[in-house]
C-alpha atoms as a PDB file:
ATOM      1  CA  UNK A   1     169.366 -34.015  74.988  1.00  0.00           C
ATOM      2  CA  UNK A   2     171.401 -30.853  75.329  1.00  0.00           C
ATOM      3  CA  UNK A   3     169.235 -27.917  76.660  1.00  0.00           C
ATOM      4  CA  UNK A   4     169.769 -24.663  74.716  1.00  0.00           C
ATOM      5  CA  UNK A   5     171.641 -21.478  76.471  1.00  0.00           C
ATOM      6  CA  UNK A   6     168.949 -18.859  76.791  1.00  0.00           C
ATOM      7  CA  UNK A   7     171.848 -17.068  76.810  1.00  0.00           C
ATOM      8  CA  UNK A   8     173.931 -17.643  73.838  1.00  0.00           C
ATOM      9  CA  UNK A   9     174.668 -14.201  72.069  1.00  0.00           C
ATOM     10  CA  UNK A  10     172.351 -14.545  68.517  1.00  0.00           C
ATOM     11  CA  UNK A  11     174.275 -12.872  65.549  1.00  0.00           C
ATOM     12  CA  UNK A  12     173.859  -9.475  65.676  1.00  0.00           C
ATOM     13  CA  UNK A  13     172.089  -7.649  62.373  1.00  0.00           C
ATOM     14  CA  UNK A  14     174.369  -5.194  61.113  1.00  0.00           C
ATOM     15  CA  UNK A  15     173.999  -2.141  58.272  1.00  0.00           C
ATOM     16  CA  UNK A  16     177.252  -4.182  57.165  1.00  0.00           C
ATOM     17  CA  UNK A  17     175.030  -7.534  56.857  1.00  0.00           C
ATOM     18  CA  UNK A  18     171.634  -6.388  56.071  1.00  0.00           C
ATOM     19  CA  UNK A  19     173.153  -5.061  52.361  1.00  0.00           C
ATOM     20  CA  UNK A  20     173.979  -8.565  51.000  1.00  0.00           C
ATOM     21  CA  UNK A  21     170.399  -9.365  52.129  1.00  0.00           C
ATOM     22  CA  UNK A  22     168.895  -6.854  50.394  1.00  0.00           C
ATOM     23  CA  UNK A  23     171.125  -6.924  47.472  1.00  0.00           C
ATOM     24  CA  UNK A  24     171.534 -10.382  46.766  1.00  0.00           C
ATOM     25  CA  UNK A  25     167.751 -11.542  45.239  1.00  0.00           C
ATOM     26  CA  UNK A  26     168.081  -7.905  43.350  1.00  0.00           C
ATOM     27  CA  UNK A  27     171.061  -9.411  41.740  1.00  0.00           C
ATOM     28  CA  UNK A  28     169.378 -12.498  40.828  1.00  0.00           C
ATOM     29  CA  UNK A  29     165.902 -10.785  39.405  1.00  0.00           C
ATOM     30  CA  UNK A  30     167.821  -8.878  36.960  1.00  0.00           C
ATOM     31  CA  UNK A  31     170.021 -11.822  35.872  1.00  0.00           C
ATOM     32  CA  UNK A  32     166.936 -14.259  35.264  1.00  0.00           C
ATOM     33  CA  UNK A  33     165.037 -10.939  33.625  1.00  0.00           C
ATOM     34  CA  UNK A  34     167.739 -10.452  31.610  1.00  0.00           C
ATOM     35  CA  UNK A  35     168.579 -14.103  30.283  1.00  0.00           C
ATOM     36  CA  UNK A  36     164.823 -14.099  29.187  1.00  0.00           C
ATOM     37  CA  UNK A  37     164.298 -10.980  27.133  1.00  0.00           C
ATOM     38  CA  UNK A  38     163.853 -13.016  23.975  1.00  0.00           C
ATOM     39  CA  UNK A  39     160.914 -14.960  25.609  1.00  0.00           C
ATOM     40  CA  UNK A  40     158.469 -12.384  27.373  1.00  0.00           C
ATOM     41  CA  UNK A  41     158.253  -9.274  26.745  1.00  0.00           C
ATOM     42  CA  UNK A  42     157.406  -7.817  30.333  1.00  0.00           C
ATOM     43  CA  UNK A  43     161.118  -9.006  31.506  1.00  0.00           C
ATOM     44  CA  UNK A  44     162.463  -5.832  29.945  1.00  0.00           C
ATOM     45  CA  UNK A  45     160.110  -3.785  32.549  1.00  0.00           C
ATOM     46  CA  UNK A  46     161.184  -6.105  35.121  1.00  0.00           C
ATOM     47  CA  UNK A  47     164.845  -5.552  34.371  1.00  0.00           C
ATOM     48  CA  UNK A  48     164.511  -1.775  34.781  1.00  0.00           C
ATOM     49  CA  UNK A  49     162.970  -2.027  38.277  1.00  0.00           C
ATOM     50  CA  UNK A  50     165.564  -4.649  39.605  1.00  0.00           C
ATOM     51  CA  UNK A  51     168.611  -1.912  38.457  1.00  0.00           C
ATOM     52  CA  UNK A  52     166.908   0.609  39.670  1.00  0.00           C
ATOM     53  CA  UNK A  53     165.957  -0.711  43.029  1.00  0.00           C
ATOM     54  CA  UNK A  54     169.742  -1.722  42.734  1.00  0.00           C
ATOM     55  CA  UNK A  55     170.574   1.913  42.372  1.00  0.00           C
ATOM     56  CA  UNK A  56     168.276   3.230  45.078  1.00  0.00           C
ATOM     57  CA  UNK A  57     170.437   0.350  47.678  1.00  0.00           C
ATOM     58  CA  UNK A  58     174.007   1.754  46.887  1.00  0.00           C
ATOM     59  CA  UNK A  59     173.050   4.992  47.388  1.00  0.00           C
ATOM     60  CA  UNK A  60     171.391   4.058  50.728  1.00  0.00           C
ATOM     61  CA  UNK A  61     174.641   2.462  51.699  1.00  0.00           C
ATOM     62  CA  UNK A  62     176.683   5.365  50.440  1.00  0.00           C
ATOM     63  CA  UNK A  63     177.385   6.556  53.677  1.00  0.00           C
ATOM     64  CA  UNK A  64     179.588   3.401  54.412  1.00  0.00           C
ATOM     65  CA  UNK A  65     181.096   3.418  51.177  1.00  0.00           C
ATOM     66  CA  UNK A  66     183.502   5.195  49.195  1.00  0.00           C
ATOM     67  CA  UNK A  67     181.340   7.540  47.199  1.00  0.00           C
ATOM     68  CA  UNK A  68     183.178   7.329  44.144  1.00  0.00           C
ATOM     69  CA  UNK A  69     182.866   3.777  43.667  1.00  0.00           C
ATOM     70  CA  UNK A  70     179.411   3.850  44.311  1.00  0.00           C
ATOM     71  CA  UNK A  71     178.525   6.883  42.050  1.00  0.00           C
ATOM     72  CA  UNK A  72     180.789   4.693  39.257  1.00  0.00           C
ATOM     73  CA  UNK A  73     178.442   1.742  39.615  1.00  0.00           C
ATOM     74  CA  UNK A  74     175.166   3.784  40.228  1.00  0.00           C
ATOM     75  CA  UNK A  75     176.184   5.067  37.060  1.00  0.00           C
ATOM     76  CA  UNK A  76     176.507   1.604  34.955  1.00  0.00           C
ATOM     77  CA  UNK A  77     173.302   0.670  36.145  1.00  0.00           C
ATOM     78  CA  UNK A  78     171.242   3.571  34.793  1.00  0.00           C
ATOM     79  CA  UNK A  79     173.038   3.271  31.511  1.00  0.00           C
ATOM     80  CA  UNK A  80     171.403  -0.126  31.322  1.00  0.00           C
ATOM     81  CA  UNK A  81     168.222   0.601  32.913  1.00  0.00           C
ATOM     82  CA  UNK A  82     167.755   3.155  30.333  1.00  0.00           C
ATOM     83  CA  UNK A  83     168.270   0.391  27.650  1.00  0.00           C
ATOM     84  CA  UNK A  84     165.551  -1.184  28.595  1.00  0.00           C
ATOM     85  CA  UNK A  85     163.766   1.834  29.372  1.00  0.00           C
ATOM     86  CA  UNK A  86     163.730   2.648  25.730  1.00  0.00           C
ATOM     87  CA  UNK A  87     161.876  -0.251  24.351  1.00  0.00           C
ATOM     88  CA  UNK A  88     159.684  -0.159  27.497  1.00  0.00           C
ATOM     89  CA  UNK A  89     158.847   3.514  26.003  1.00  0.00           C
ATOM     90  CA  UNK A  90     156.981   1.602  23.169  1.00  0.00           C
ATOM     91  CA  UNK A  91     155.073  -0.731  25.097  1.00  0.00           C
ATOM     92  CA  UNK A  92     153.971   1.976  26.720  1.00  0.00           C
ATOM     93  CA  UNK A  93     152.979   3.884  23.892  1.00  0.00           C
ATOM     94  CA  UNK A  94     150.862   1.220  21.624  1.00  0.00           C
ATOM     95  CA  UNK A  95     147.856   1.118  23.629  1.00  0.00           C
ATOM     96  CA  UNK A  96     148.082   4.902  24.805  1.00  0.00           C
ATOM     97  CA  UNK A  97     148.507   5.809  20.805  1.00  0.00           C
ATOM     98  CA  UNK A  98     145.519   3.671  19.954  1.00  0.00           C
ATOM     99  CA  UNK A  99     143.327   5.129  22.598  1.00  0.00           C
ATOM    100  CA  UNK A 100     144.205   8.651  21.440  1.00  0.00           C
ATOM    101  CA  UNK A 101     144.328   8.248  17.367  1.00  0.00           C
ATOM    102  CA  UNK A 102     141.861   6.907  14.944  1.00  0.00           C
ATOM    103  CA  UNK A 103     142.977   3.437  13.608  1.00  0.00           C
ATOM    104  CA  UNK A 104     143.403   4.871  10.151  1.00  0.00           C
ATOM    105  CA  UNK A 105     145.658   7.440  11.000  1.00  0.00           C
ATOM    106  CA  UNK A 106     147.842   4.415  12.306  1.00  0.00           C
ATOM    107  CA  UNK A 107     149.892   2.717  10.323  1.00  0.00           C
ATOM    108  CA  UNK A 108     150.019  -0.399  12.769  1.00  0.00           C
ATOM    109  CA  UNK A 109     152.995  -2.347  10.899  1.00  0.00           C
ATOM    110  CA  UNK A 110     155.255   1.039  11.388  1.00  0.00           C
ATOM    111  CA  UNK A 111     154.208   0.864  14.896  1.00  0.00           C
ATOM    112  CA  UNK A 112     155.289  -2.822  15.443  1.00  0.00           C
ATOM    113  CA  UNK A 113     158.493  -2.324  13.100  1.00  0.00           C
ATOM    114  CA  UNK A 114     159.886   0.220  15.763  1.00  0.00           C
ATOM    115  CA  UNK A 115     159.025  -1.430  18.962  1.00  0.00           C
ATOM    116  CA  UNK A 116     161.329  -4.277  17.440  1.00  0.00           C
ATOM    117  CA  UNK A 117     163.671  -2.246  16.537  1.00  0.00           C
ATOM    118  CA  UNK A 118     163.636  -0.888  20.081  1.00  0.00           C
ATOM    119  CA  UNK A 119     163.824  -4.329  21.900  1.00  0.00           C
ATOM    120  CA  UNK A 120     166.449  -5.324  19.593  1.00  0.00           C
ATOM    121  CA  UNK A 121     168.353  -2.268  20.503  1.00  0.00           C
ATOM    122  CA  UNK A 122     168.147  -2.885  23.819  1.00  0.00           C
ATOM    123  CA  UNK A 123     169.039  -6.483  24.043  1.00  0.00           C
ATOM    124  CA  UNK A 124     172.577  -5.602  22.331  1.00  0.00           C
ATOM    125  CA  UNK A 125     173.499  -2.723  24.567  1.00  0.00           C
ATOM    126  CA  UNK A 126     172.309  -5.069  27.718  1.00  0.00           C
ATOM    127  CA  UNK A 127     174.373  -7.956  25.988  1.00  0.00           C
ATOM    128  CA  UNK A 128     177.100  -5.429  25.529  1.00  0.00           C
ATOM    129  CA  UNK A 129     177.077  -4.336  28.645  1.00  0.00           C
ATOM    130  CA  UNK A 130     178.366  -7.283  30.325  1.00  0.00           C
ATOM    131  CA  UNK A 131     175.548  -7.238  32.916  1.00  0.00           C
ATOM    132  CA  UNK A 132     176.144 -10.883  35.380  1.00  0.00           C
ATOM    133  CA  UNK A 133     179.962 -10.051  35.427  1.00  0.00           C
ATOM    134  CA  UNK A 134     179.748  -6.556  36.292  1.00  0.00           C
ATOM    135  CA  UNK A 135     176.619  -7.210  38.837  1.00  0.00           C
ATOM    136  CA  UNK A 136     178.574  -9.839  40.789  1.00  0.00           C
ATOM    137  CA  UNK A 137     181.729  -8.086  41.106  1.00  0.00           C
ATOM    138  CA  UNK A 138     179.944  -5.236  41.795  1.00  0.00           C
ATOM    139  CA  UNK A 139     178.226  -7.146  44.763  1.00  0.00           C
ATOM    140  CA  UNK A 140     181.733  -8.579  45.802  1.00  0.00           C
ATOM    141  CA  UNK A 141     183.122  -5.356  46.297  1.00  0.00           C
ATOM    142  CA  UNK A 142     180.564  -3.548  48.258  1.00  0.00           C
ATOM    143  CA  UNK A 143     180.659  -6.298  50.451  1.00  0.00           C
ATOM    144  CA  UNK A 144     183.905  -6.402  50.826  1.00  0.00           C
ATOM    145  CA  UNK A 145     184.061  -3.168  51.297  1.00  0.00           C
ATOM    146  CA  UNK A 146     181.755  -3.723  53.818  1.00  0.00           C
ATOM    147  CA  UNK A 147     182.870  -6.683  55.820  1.00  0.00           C
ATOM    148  CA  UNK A 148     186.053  -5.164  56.429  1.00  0.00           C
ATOM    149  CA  UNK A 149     185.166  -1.608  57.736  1.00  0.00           C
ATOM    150  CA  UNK A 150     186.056  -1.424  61.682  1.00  0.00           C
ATOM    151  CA  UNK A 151     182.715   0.166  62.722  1.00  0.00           C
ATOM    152  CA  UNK A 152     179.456  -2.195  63.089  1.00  0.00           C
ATOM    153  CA  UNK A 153     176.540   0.492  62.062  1.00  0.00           C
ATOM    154  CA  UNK A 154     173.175  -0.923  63.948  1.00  0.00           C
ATOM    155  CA  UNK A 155     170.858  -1.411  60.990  1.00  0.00           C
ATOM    156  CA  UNK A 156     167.869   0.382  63.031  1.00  0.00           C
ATOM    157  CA  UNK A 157     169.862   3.345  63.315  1.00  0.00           C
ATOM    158  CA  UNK A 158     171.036   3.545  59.660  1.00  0.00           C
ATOM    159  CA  UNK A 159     167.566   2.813  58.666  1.00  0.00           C
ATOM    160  CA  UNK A 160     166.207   5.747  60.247  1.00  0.00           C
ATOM    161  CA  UNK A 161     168.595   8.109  59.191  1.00  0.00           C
ATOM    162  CA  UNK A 162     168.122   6.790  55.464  1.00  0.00           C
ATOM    163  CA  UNK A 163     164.581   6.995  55.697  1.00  0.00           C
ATOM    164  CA  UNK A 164     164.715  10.416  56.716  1.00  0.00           C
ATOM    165  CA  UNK A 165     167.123  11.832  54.332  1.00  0.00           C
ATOM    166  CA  UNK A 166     165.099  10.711  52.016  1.00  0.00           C
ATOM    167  CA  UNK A 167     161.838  11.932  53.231  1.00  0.00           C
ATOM    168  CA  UNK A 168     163.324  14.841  53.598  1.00  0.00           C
ATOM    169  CA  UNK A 169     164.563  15.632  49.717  1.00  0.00           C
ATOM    170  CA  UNK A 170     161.004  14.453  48.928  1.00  0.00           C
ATOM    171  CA  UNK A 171     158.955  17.196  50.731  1.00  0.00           C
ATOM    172  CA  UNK A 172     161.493  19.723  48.881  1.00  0.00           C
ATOM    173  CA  UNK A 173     160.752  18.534  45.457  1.00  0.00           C
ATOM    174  CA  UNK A 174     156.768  18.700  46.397  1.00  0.00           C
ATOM    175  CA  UNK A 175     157.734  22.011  47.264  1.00  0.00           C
ATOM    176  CA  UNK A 176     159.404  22.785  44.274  1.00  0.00           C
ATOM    177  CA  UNK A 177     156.858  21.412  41.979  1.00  0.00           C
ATOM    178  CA  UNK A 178     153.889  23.209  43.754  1.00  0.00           C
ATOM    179  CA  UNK A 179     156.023  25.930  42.998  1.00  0.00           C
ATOM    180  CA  UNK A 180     157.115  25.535  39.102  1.00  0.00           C
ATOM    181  CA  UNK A 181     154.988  26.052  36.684  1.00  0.00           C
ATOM    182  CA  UNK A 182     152.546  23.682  35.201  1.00  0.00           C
ATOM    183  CA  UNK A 183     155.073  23.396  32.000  1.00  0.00           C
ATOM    184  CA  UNK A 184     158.217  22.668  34.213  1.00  0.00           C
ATOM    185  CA  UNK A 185     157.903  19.018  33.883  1.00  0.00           C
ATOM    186  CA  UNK A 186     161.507  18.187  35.527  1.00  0.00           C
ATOM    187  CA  UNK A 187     160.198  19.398  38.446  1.00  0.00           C
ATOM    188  CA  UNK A 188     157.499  17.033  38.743  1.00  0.00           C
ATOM    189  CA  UNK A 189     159.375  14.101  37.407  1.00  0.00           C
ATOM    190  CA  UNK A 190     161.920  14.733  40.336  1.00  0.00           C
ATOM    191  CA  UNK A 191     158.842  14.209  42.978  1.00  0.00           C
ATOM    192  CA  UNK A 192     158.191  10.911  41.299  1.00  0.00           C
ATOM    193  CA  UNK A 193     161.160   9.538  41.675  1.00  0.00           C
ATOM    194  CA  UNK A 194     161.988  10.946  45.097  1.00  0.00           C
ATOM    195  CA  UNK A 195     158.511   8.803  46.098  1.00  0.00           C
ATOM    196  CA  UNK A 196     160.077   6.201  44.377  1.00  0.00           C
ATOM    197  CA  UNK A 197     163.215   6.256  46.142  1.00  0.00           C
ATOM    198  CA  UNK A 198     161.205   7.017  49.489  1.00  0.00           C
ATOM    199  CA  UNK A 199     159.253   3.679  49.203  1.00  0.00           C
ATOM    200  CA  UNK A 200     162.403   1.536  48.103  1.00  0.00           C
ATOM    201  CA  UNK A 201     163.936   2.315  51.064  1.00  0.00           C
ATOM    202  CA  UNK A 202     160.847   1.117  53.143  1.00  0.00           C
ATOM    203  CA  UNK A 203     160.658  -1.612  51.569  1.00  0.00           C
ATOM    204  CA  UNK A 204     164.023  -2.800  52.138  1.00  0.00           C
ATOM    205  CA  UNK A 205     164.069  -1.716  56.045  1.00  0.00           C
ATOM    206  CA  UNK A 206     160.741  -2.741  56.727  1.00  0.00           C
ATOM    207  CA  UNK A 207     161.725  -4.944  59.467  1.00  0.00           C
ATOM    208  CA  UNK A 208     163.592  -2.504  60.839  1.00  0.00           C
ATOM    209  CA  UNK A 209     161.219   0.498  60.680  1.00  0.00           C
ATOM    210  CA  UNK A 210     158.862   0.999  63.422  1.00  0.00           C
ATOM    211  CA  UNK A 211     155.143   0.513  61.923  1.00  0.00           C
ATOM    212  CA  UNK A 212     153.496   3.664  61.385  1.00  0.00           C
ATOM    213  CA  UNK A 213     156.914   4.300  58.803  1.00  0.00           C
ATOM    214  CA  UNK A 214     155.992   1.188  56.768  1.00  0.00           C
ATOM    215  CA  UNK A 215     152.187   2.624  56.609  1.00  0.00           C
ATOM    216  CA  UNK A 216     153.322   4.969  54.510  1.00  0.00           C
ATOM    217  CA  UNK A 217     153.821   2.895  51.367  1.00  0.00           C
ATOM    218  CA  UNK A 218     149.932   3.050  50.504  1.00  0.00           C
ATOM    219  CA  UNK A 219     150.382   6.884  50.077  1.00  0.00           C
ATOM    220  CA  UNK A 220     153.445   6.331  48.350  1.00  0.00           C
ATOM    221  CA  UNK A 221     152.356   4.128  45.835  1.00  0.00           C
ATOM    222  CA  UNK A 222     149.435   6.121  45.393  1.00  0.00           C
ATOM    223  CA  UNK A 223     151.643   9.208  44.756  1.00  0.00           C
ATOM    224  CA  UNK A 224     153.646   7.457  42.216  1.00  0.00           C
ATOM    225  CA  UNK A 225     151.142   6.025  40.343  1.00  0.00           C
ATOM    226  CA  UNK A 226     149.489   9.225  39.814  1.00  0.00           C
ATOM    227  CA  UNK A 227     152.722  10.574  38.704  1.00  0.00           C
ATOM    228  CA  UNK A 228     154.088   7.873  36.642  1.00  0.00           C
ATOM    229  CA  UNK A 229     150.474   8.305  34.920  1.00  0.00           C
ATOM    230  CA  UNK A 230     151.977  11.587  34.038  1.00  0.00           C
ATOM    231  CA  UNK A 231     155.228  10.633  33.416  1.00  0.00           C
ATOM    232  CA  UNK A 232     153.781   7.674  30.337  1.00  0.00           C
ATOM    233  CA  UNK A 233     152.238  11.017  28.705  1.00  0.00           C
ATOM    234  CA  UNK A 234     154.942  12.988  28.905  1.00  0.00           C
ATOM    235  CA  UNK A 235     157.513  10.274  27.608  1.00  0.00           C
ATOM    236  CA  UNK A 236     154.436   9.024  25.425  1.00  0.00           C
ATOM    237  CA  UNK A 237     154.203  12.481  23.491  1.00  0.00           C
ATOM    238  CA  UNK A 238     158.345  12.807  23.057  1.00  0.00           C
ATOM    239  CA  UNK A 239     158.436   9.470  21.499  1.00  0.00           C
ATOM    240  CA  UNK A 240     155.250  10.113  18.957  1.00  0.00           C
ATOM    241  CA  UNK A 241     156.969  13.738  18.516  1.00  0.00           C
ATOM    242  CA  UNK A 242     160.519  11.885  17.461  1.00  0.00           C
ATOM    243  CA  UNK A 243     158.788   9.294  14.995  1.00  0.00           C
ATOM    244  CA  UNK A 244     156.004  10.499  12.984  1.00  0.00           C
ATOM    245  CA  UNK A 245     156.757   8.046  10.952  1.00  0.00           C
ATOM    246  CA  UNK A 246     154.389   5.598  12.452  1.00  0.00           C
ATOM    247  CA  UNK A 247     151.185   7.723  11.535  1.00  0.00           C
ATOM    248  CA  UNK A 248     149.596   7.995   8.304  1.00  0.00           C
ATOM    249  CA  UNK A 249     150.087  11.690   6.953  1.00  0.00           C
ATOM    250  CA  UNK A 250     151.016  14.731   9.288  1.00  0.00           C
ATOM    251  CA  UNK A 251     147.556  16.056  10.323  1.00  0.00           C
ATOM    252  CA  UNK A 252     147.370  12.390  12.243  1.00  0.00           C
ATOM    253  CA  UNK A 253     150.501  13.301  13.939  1.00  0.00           C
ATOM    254  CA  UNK A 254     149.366  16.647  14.802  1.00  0.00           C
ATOM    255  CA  UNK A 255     146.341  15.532  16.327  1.00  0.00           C
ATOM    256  CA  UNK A 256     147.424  12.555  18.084  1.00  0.00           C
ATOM    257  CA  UNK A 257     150.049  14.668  19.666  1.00  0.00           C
ATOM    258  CA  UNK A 258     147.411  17.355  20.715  1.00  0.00           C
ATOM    259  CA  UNK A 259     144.962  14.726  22.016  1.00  0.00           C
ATOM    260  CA  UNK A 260     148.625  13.975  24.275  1.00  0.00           C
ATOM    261  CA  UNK A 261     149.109  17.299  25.563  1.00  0.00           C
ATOM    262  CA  UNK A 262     145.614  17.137  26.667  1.00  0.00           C
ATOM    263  CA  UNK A 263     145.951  14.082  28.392  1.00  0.00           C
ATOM    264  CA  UNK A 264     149.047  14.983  30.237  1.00  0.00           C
ATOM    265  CA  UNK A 265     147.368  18.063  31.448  1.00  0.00           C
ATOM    266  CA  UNK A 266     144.341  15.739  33.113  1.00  0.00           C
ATOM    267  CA  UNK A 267     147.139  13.910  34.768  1.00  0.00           C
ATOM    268  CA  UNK A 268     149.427  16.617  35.689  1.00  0.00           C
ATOM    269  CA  UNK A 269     146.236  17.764  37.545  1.00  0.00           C
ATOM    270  CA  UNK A 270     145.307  14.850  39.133  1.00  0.00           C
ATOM    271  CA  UNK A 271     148.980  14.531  40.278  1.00  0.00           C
ATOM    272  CA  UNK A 272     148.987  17.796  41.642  1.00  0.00           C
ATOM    273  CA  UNK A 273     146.183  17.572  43.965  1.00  0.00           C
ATOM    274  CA  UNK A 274     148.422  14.749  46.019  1.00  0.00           C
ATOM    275  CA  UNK A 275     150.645  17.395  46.483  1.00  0.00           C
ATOM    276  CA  UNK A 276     148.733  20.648  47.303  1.00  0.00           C
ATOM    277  CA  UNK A 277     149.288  22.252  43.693  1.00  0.00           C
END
């Protein structure tokens, strides 16, 4: 039996290598999402997060890329996540309208009628869209892009200069939402999804990260639940706003919508409090 070298050199992990890793089962969730949107309806919210965690790993990699081509394909993907995003909208809304609105001021068949509508919408524009050819040649070409630059980046030093840009544009959108006011919504929608680009990143370097980094998902998830809580009341109270269609006369509407506002203040508050506002 032939003893192993101790000393054979092991294949060295790469910034180069550890994107195909990362990239790869991304690829994959949003194909099998997306070739089942006609059988369960939670794929569609599935679909979203796979493109946009798919968005969040170019532009970690951005520094060994060309920009361009990455902004071109960061760009394709958040055309189709917000396909999906739109219908998701309604699923959203159903059980935050019925908690908020007396069941006769619903008319529940309008209701239904545009959440199809919605789904339907956003299965053609994904189908459209040409989503497995343009994902895989999309992953060819970063890695070729990859494979053949000259430099070999060590993948613990890329992570921790990721990681820290990132942390970085986070603390100066808490900073500018503590300082907006409370009806400056953008500015509080930009914390949540600097959190949520924050905690990607972990997640994908989390072997590479030393362990009081990787601790810090708890507070991040934390943070953006409290602000996506605000972000379903905001986007809740647009979409009521655009189709008053679905309630029963106009005073419904109008109260429904003020029941909204009310909510979204609750939650604007409760969001604020992670961040010192």
């Amino acid at each position: 039996m032939k003893t192993p070298n101790p000393k054979k050199a092991r294949p060295r992990v790469n910034a180069q290598t550890r994107f195909s890793t990362c990239a790869k089962p991304l690829m994959d969730e949003a194909l099998r999402c997306a070739a089942r949107l006609d059988e369960y309806a939670d794929e569609l919210h599935k679909l979203r997060v796979a493109l946009r965690r798919l968005r969040t790993l170019l532009w970690a990699w951005r520094p060994l890329l060309d920009r361009e081509a990455v902004e071109i394909e960061r760009a394709y993907l958040k055309r189709a996540g917000m396909a999906a995003g739109s219908a998701r909208d309604w699923d959203i809304a159903l059980p935050l309208l019925r908690e908020h609105a007396d069941e006769a001021a619903l008319v529940d068949e309008r209701m239904q009628a545009a959440r199809v509508e919605a789904r339907e919408r956003a299965r053609a524009t994904l189908a459209a869209s040409d989503l497995k050819p343009a994902l895989r040649d999309m992953l060819h070409t970063m890695n070729r892009a990859l494979n053949t630059a000259h430099e070999r980046v060590p993948v613990k030093r890329f992570a921790r200069d990721r990681v820290q840009t990132a942390q970085r544009a986070l603390k100066k959108r808490e900073r500018r939402a503590k300082r907006a006011m409370r009806d400056d919504y953008a500015a509080w929608h930009d914390v949540r999804k600097a959190a949520k680009k924050l905690r990607y990143l972990l997640e994908f370097f989390a072997a590479d990260l030393p362990r009081r980094e990787v601790k810090r998902l708890k507070s991040l998830k934390k943070l953006q639940n409290r602000f996506g809580a605000l972000n379903d009341a905001v986007s809740v109270t647009h979409l009521v706003d655009a189709h008053r269609e679905v309630f029963a006369n106009a005073a419904s509407g109008d109260a429904t919508l003020a029941a909204l506002a009310r909510t979204g203040k609750r939650r604007m508050r409760r969001a604020g409090k992670l961040i010192g506002a």
